[in-house]
PDB file of N, CA and C in Angstrom:
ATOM      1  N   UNK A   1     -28.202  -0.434  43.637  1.00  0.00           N
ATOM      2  CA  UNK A   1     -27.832  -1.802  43.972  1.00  0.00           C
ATOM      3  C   UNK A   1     -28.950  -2.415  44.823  1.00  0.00           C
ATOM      4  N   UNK A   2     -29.391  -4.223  44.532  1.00  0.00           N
ATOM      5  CA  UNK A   2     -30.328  -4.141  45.036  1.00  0.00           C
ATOM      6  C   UNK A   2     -29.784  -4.905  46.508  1.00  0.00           C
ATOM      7  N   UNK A   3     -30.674  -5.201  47.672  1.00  0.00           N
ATOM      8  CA  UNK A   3     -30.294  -6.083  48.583  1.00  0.00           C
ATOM      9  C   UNK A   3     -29.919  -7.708  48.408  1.00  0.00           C
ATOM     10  N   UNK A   4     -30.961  -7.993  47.569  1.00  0.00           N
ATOM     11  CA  UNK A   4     -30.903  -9.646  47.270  1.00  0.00           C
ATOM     12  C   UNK A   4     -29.460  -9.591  46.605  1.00  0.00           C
ATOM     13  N   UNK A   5     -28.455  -8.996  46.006  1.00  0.00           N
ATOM     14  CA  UNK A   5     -27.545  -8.925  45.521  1.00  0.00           C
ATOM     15  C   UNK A   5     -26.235  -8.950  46.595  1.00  0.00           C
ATOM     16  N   UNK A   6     -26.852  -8.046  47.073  1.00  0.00           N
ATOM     17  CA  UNK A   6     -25.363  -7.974  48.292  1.00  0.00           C
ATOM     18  C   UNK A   6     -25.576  -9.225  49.451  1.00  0.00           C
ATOM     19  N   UNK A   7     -27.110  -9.509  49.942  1.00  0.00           N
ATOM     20  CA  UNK A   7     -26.865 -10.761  50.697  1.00  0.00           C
ATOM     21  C   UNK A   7     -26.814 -12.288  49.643  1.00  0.00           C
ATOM     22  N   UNK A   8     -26.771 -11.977  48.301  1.00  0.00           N
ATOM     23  CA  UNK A   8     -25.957 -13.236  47.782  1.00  0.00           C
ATOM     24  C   UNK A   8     -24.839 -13.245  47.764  1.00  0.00           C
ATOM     25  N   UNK A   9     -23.792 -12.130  47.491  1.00  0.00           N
ATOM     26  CA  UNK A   9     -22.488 -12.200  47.682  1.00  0.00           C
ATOM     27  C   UNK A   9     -22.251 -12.334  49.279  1.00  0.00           C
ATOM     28  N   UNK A  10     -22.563 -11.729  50.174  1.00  0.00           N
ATOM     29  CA  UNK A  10     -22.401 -11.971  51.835  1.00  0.00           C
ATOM     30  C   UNK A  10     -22.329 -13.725  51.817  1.00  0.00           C
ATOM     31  N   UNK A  11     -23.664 -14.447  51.048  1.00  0.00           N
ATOM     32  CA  UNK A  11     -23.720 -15.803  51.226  1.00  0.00           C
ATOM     33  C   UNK A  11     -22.688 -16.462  50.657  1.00  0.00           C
ATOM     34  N   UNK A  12     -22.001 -16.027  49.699  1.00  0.00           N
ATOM     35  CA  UNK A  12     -21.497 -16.710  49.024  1.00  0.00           C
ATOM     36  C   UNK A  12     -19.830 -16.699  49.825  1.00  0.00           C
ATOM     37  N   UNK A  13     -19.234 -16.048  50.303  1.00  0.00           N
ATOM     38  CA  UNK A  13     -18.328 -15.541  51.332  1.00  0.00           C
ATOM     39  C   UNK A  13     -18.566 -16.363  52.023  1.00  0.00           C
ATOM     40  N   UNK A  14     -19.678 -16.810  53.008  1.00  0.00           N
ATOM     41  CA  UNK A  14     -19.915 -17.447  54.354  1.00  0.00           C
ATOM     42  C   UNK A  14     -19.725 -19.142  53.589  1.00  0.00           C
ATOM     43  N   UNK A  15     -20.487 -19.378  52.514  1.00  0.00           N
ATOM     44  CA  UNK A  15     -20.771 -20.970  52.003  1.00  0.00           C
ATOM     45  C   UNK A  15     -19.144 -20.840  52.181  1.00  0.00           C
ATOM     46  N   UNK A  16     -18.383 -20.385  51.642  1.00  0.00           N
ATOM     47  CA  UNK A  16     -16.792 -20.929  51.396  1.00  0.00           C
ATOM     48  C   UNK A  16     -15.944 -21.679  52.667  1.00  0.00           C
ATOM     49  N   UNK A  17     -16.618 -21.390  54.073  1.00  0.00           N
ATOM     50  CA  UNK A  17     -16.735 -22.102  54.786  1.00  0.00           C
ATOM     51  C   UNK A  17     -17.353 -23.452  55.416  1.00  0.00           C
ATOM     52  N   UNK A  18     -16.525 -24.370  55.294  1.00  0.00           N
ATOM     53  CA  UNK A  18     -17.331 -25.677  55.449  1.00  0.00           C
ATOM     54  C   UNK A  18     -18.295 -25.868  56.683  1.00  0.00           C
ATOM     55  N   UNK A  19     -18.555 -25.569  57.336  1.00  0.00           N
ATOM     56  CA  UNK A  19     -19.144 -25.899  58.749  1.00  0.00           C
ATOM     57  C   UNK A  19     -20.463 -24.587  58.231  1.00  0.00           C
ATOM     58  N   UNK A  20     -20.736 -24.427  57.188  1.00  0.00           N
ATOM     59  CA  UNK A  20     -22.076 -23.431  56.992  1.00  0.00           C
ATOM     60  C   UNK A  20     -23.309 -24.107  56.720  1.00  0.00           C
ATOM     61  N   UNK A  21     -24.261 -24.002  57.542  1.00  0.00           N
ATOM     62  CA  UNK A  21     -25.288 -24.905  56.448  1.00  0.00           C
ATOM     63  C   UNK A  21     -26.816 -24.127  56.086  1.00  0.00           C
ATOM     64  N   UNK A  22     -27.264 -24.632  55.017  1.00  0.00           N
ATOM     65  CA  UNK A  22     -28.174 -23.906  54.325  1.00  0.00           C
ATOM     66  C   UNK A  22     -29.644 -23.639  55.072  1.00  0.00           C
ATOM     67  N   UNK A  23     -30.200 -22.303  54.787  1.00  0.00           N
ATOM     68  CA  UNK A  23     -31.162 -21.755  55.620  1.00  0.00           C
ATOM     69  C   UNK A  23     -31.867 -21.419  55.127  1.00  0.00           C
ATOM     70  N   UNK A  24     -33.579 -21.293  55.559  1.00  0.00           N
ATOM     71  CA  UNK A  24     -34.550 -21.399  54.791  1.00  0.00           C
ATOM     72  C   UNK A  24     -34.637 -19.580  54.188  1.00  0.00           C
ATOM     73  N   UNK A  25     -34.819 -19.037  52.929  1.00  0.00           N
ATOM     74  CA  UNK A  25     -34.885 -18.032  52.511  1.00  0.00           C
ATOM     75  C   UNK A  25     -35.365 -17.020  53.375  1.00  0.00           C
ATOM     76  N   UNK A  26     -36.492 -17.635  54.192  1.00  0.00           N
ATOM     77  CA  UNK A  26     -37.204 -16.705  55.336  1.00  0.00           C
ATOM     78  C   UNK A  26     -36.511 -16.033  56.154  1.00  0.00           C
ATOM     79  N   UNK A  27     -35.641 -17.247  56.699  1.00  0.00           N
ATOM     80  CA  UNK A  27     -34.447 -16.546  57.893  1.00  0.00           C
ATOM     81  C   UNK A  27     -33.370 -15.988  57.444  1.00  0.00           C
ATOM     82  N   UNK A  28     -32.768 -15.857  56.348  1.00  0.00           N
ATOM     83  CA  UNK A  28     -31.586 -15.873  55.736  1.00  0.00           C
ATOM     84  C   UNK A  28     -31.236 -13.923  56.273  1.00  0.00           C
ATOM     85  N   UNK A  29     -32.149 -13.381  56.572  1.00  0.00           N
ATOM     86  CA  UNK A  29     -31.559 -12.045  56.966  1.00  0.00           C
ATOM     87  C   UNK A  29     -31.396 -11.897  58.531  1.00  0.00           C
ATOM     88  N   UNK A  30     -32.291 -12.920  58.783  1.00  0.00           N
ATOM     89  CA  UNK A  30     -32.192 -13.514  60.321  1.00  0.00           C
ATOM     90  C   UNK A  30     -30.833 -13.741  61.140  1.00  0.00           C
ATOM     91  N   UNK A  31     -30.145 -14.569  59.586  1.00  0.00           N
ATOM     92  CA  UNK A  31     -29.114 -15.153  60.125  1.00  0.00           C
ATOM     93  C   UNK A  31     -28.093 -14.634  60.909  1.00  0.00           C
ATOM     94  N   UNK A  32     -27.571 -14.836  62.068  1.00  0.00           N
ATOM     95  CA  UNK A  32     -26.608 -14.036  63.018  1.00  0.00           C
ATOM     96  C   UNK A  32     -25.751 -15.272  62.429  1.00  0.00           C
ATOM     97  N   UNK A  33     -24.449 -14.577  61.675  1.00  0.00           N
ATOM     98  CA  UNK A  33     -22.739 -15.508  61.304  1.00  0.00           C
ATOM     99  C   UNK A  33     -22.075 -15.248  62.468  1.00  0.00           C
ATOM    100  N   UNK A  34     -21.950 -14.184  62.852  1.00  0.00           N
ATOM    101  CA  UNK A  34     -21.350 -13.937  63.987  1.00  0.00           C
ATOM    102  C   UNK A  34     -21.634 -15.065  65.426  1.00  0.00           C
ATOM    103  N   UNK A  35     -22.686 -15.172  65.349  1.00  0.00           N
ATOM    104  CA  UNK A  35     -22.762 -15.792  67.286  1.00  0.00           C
ATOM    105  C   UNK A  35     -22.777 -17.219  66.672  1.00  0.00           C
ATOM    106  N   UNK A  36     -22.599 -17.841  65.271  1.00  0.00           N
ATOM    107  CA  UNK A  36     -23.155 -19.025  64.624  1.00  0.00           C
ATOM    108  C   UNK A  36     -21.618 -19.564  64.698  1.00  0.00           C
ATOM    109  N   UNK A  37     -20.517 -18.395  64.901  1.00  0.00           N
ATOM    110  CA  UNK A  37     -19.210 -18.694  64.906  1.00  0.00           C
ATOM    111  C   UNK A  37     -18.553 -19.166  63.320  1.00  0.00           C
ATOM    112  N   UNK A  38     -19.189 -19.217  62.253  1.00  0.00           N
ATOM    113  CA  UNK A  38     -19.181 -19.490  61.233  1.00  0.00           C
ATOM    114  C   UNK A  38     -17.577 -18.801  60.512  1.00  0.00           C
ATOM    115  N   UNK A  39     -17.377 -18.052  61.145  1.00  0.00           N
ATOM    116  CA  UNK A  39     -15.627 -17.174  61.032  1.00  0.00           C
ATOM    117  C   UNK A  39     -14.631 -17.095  62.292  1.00  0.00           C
ATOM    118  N   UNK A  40     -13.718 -17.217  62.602  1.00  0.00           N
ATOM    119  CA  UNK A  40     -13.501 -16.830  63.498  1.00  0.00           C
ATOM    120  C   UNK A  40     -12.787 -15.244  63.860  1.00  0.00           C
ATOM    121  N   UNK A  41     -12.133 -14.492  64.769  1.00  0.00           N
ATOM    122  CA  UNK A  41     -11.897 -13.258  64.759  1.00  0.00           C
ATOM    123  C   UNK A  41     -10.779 -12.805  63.779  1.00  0.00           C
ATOM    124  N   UNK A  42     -10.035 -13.581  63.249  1.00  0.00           N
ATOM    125  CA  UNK A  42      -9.471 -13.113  61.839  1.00  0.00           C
ATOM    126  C   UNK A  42     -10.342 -13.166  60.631  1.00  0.00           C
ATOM    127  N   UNK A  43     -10.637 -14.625  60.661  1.00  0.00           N
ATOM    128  CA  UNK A  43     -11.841 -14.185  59.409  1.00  0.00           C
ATOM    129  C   UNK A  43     -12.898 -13.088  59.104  1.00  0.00           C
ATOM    130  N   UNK A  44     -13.268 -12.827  60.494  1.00  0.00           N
ATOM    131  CA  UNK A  44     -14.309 -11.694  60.406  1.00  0.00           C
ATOM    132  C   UNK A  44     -13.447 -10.081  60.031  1.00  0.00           C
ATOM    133  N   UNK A  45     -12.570  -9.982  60.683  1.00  0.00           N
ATOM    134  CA  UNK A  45     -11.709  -8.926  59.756  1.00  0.00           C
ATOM    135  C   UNK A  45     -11.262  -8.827  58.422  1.00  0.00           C
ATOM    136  N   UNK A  46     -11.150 -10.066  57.900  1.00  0.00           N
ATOM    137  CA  UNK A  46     -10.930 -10.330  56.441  1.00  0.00           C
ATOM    138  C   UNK A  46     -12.146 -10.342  55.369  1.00  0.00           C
ATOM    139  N   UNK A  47     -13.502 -11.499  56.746  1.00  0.00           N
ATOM    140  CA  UNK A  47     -14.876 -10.281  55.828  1.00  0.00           C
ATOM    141  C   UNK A  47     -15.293  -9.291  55.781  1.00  0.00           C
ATOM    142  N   UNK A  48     -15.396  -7.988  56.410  1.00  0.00           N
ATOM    143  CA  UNK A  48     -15.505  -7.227  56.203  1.00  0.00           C
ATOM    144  C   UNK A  48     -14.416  -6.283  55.484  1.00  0.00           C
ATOM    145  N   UNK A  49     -13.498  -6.560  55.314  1.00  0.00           N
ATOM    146  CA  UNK A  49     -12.186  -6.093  54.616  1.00  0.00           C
ATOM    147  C   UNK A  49     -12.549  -6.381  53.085  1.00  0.00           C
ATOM    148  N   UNK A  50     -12.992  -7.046  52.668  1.00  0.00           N
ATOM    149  CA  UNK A  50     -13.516  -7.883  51.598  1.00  0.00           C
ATOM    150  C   UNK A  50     -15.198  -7.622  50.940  1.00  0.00           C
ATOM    151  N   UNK A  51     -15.608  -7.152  52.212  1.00  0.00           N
ATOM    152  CA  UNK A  51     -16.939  -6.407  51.414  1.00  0.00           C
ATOM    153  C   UNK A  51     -16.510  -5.057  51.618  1.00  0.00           C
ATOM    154  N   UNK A  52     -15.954  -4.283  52.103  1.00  0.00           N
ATOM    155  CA  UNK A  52     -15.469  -2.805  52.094  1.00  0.00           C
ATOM    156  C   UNK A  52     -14.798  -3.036  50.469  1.00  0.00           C
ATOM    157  N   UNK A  53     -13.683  -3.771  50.239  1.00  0.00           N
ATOM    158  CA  UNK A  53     -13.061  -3.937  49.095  1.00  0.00           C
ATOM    159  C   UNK A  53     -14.336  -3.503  47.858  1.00  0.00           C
ATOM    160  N   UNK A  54     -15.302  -4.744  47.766  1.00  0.00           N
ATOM    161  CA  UNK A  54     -15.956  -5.265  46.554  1.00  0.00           C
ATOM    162  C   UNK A  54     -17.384  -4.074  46.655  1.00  0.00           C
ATOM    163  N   UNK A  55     -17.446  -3.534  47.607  1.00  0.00           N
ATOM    164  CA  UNK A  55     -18.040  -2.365  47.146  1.00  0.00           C
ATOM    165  C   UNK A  55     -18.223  -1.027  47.751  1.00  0.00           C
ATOM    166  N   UNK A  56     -16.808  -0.655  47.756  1.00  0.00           N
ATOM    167  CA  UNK A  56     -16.351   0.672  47.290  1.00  0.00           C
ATOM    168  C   UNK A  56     -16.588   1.242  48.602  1.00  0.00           C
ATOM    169  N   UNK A  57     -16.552   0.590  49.883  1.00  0.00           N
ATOM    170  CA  UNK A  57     -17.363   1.250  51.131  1.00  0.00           C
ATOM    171  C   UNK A  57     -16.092   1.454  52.473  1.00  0.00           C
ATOM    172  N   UNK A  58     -16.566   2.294  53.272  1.00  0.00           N
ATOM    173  CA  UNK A  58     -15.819   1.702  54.109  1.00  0.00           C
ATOM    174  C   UNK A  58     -16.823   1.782  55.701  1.00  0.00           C
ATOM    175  N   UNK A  59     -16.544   0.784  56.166  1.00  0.00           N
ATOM    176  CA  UNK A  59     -17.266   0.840  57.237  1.00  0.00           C
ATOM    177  C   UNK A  59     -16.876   1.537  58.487  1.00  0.00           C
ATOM    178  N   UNK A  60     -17.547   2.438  59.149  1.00  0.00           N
ATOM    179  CA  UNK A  60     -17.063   2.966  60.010  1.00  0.00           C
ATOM    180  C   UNK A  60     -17.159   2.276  61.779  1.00  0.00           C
ATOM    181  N   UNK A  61     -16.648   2.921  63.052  1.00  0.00           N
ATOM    182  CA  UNK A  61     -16.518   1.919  64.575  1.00  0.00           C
ATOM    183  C   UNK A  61     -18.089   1.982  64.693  1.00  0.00           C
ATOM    184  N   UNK A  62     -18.951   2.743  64.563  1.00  0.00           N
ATOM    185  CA  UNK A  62     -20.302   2.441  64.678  1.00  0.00           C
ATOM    186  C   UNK A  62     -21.058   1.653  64.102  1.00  0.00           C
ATOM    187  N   UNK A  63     -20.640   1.179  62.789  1.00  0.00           N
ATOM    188  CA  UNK A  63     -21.047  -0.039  62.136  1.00  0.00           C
ATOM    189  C   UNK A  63     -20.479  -1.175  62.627  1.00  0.00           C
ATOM    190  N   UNK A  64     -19.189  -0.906  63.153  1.00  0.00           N
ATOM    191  CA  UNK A  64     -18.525  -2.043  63.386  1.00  0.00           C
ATOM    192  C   UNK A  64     -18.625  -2.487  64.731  1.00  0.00           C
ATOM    193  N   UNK A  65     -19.588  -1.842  65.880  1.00  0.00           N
ATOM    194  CA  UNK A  65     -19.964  -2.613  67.100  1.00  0.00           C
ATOM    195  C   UNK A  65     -21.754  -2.158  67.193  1.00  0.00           C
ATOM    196  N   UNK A  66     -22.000  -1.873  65.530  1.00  0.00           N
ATOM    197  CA  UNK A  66     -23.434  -1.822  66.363  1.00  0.00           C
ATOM    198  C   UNK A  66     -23.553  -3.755  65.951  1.00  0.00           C
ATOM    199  N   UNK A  67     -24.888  -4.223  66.379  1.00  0.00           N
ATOM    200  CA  UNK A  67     -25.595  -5.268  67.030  1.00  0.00           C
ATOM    201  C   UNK A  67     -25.744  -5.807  64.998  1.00  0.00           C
ATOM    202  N   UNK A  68     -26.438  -4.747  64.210  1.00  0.00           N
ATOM    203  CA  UNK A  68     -26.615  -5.131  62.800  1.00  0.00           C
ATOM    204  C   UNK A  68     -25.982  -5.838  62.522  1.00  0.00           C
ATOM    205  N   UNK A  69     -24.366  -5.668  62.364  1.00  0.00           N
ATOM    206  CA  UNK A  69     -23.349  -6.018  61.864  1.00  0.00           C
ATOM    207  C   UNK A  69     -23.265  -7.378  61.479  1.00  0.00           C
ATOM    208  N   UNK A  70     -23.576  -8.053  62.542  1.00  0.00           N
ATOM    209  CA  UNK A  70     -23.517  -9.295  62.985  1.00  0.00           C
ATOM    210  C   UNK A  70     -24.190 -10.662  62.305  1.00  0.00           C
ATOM    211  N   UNK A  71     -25.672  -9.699  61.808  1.00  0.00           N
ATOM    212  CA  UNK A  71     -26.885 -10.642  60.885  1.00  0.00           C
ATOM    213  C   UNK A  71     -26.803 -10.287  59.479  1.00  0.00           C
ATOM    214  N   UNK A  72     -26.722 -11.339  58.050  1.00  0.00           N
ATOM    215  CA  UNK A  72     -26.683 -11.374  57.236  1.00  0.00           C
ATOM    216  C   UNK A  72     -27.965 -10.308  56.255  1.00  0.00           C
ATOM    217  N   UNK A  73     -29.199  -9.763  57.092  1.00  0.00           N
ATOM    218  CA  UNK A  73     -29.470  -8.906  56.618  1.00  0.00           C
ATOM    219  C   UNK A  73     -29.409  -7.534  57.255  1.00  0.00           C
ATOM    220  N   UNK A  74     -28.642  -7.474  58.673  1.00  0.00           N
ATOM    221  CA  UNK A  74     -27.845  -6.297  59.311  1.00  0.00           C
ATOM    222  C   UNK A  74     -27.133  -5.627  58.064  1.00  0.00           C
ATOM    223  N   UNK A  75     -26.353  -6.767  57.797  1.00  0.00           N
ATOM    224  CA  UNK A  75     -24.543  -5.798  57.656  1.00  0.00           C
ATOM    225  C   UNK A  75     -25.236  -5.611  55.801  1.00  0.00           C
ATOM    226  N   UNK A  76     -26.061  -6.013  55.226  1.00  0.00           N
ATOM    227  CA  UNK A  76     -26.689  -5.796  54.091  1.00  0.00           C
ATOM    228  C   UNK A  76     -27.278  -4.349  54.288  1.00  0.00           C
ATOM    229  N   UNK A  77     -27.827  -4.655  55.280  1.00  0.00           N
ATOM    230  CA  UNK A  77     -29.044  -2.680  55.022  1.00  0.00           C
ATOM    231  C   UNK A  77     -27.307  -1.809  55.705  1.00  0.00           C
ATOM    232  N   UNK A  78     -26.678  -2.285  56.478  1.00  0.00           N
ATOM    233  CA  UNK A  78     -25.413  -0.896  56.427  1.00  0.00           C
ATOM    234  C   UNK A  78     -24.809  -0.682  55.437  1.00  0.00           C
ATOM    235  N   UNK A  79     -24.372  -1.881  54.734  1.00  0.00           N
ATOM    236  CA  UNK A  79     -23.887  -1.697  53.319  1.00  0.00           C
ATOM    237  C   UNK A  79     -24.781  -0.851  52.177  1.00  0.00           C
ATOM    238  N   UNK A  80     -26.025  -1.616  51.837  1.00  0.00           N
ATOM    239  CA  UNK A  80     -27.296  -0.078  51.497  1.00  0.00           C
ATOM    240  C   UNK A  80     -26.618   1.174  52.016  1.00  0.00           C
ATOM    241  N   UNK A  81     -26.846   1.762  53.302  1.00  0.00           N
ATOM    242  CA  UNK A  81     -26.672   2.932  53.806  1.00  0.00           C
ATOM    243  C   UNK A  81     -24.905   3.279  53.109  1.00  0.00           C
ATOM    244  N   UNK A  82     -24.217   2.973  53.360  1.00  0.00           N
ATOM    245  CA  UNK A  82     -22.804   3.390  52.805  1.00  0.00           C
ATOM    246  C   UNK A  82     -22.763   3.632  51.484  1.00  0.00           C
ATOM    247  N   UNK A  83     -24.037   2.822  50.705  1.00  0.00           N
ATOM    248  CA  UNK A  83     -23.570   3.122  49.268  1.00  0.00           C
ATOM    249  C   UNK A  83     -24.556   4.811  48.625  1.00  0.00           C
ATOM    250  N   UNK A  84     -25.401   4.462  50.055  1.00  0.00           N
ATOM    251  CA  UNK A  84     -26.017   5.643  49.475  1.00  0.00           C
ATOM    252  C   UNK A  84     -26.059   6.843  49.971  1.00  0.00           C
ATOM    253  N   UNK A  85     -24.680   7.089  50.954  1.00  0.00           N
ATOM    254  CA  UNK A  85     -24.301   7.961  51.239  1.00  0.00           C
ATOM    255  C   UNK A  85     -23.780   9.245  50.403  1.00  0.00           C
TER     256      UNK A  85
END
Protein backbone atom coordinates (compact mmCIF):
# COMPACT_ATOMS: atom_id res chain seq x y z
CA UNK A 1 0.00 0.00 0.00
CA UNK A 2 1.32 3.18 -1.01
CA UNK A 3 1.38 6.48 1.32
CA UNK A 4 -0.12 8.97 -1.21
CA UNK A 5 -3.10 6.54 -0.90
CA UNK A 6 -3.73 6.46 2.69
CA UNK A 7 -3.08 10.36 3.10
CA UNK A 8 -5.80 10.73 0.29
CA UNK A 9 -8.27 8.81 2.11
CA UNK A 10 -7.08 10.60 5.67
CA UNK A 11 -7.91 13.85 3.32
CA UNK A 12 -10.82 12.89 2.21
CA UNK A 13 -12.30 12.11 5.94
CA UNK A 14 -11.00 15.61 7.11
CA UNK A 15 -12.56 17.63 3.62
CA UNK A 16 -16.07 16.14 4.93
CA UNK A 17 -15.71 18.73 7.39
CA UNK A 18 -16.68 22.17 6.51
CA UNK A 19 -14.33 24.48 8.35
CA UNK A 20 -11.21 22.45 6.37
CA UNK A 21 -9.34 24.35 3.98
CA UNK A 22 -7.04 23.34 1.24
CA UNK A 23 -3.17 23.07 1.66
CA UNK A 24 -0.38 23.36 -0.45
CA UNK A 25 0.82 19.58 -1.40
CA UNK A 26 4.17 20.53 0.33
CA UNK A 27 2.63 20.83 3.75
CA UNK A 28 -0.06 18.40 3.48
CA UNK A 29 2.02 15.82 5.76
CA UNK A 30 2.81 18.84 7.78
CA UNK A 31 -0.59 19.20 8.48
CA UNK A 32 -1.38 18.94 12.38
CA UNK A 33 -5.79 18.20 12.23
CA UNK A 34 -5.49 17.79 15.59
CA UNK A 35 -4.24 21.33 17.09
CA UNK A 36 -6.15 22.83 13.65
CA UNK A 37 -9.24 21.53 15.78
CA UNK A 38 -10.65 20.41 12.48
CA UNK A 39 -12.63 17.36 14.68
CA UNK A 40 -13.57 17.64 17.80
CA UNK A 41 -12.92 14.84 20.74
CA UNK A 42 -15.71 12.60 19.46
CA UNK A 43 -14.89 13.00 16.02
CA UNK A 44 -11.38 12.15 16.54
CA UNK A 45 -12.47 8.79 18.08
CA UNK A 46 -14.70 8.12 15.23
CA UNK A 47 -11.53 8.93 12.95
CA UNK A 48 -9.48 6.78 13.97
CA UNK A 49 -12.19 4.11 14.52
CA UNK A 50 -12.74 4.51 10.84
CA UNK A 51 -9.23 4.21 9.61
CA UNK A 52 -8.61 1.14 12.02
CA UNK A 53 -12.00 -0.09 10.25
CA UNK A 54 -10.88 0.63 6.40
CA UNK A 55 -7.62 -0.87 6.89
CA UNK A 56 -7.60 -3.80 8.76
CA UNK A 57 -5.41 -2.12 11.68
CA UNK A 58 -5.67 -1.50 15.00
CA UNK A 59 -3.98 1.14 16.66
CA UNK A 60 -2.40 0.67 19.74
CA UNK A 61 -2.07 3.58 23.44
CA UNK A 62 1.39 4.31 21.98
CA UNK A 63 0.16 5.34 18.72
CA UNK A 64 -2.54 6.86 20.25
CA UNK A 65 -0.56 9.55 22.49
CA UNK A 66 2.52 9.56 20.57
CA UNK A 67 2.94 13.35 19.02
CA UNK A 68 2.68 11.49 15.09
CA UNK A 69 -0.74 10.82 15.51
CA UNK A 70 -1.80 14.11 15.29
CA UNK A 71 -0.17 15.19 11.59
CA UNK A 72 -1.70 13.97 8.41
CA UNK A 73 1.62 12.46 7.44
CA UNK A 74 2.21 11.13 11.26
CA UNK A 75 -0.80 8.95 11.54
CA UNK A 76 0.01 7.85 7.61
CA UNK A 77 3.69 6.42 8.34
CA UNK A 78 1.85 4.57 11.73
CA UNK A 79 -0.67 3.28 9.58
CA UNK A 80 2.44 2.06 7.05
CA UNK A 81 3.95 0.51 10.23
CA UNK A 82 0.62 -1.48 11.30
CA UNK A 83 0.16 -2.75 7.93
CA UNK A 84 3.44 -4.01 7.81
CA UNK A 85 3.56 -5.57 10.81
Amino acid sequence: MQKKYIIKYILKILKKKGNFKEIDNLQIEKFNYFDAKILDSLEILKFHMNIEKKFKIRFNSKDLTSKKIKTVGGISDIILKRLNI
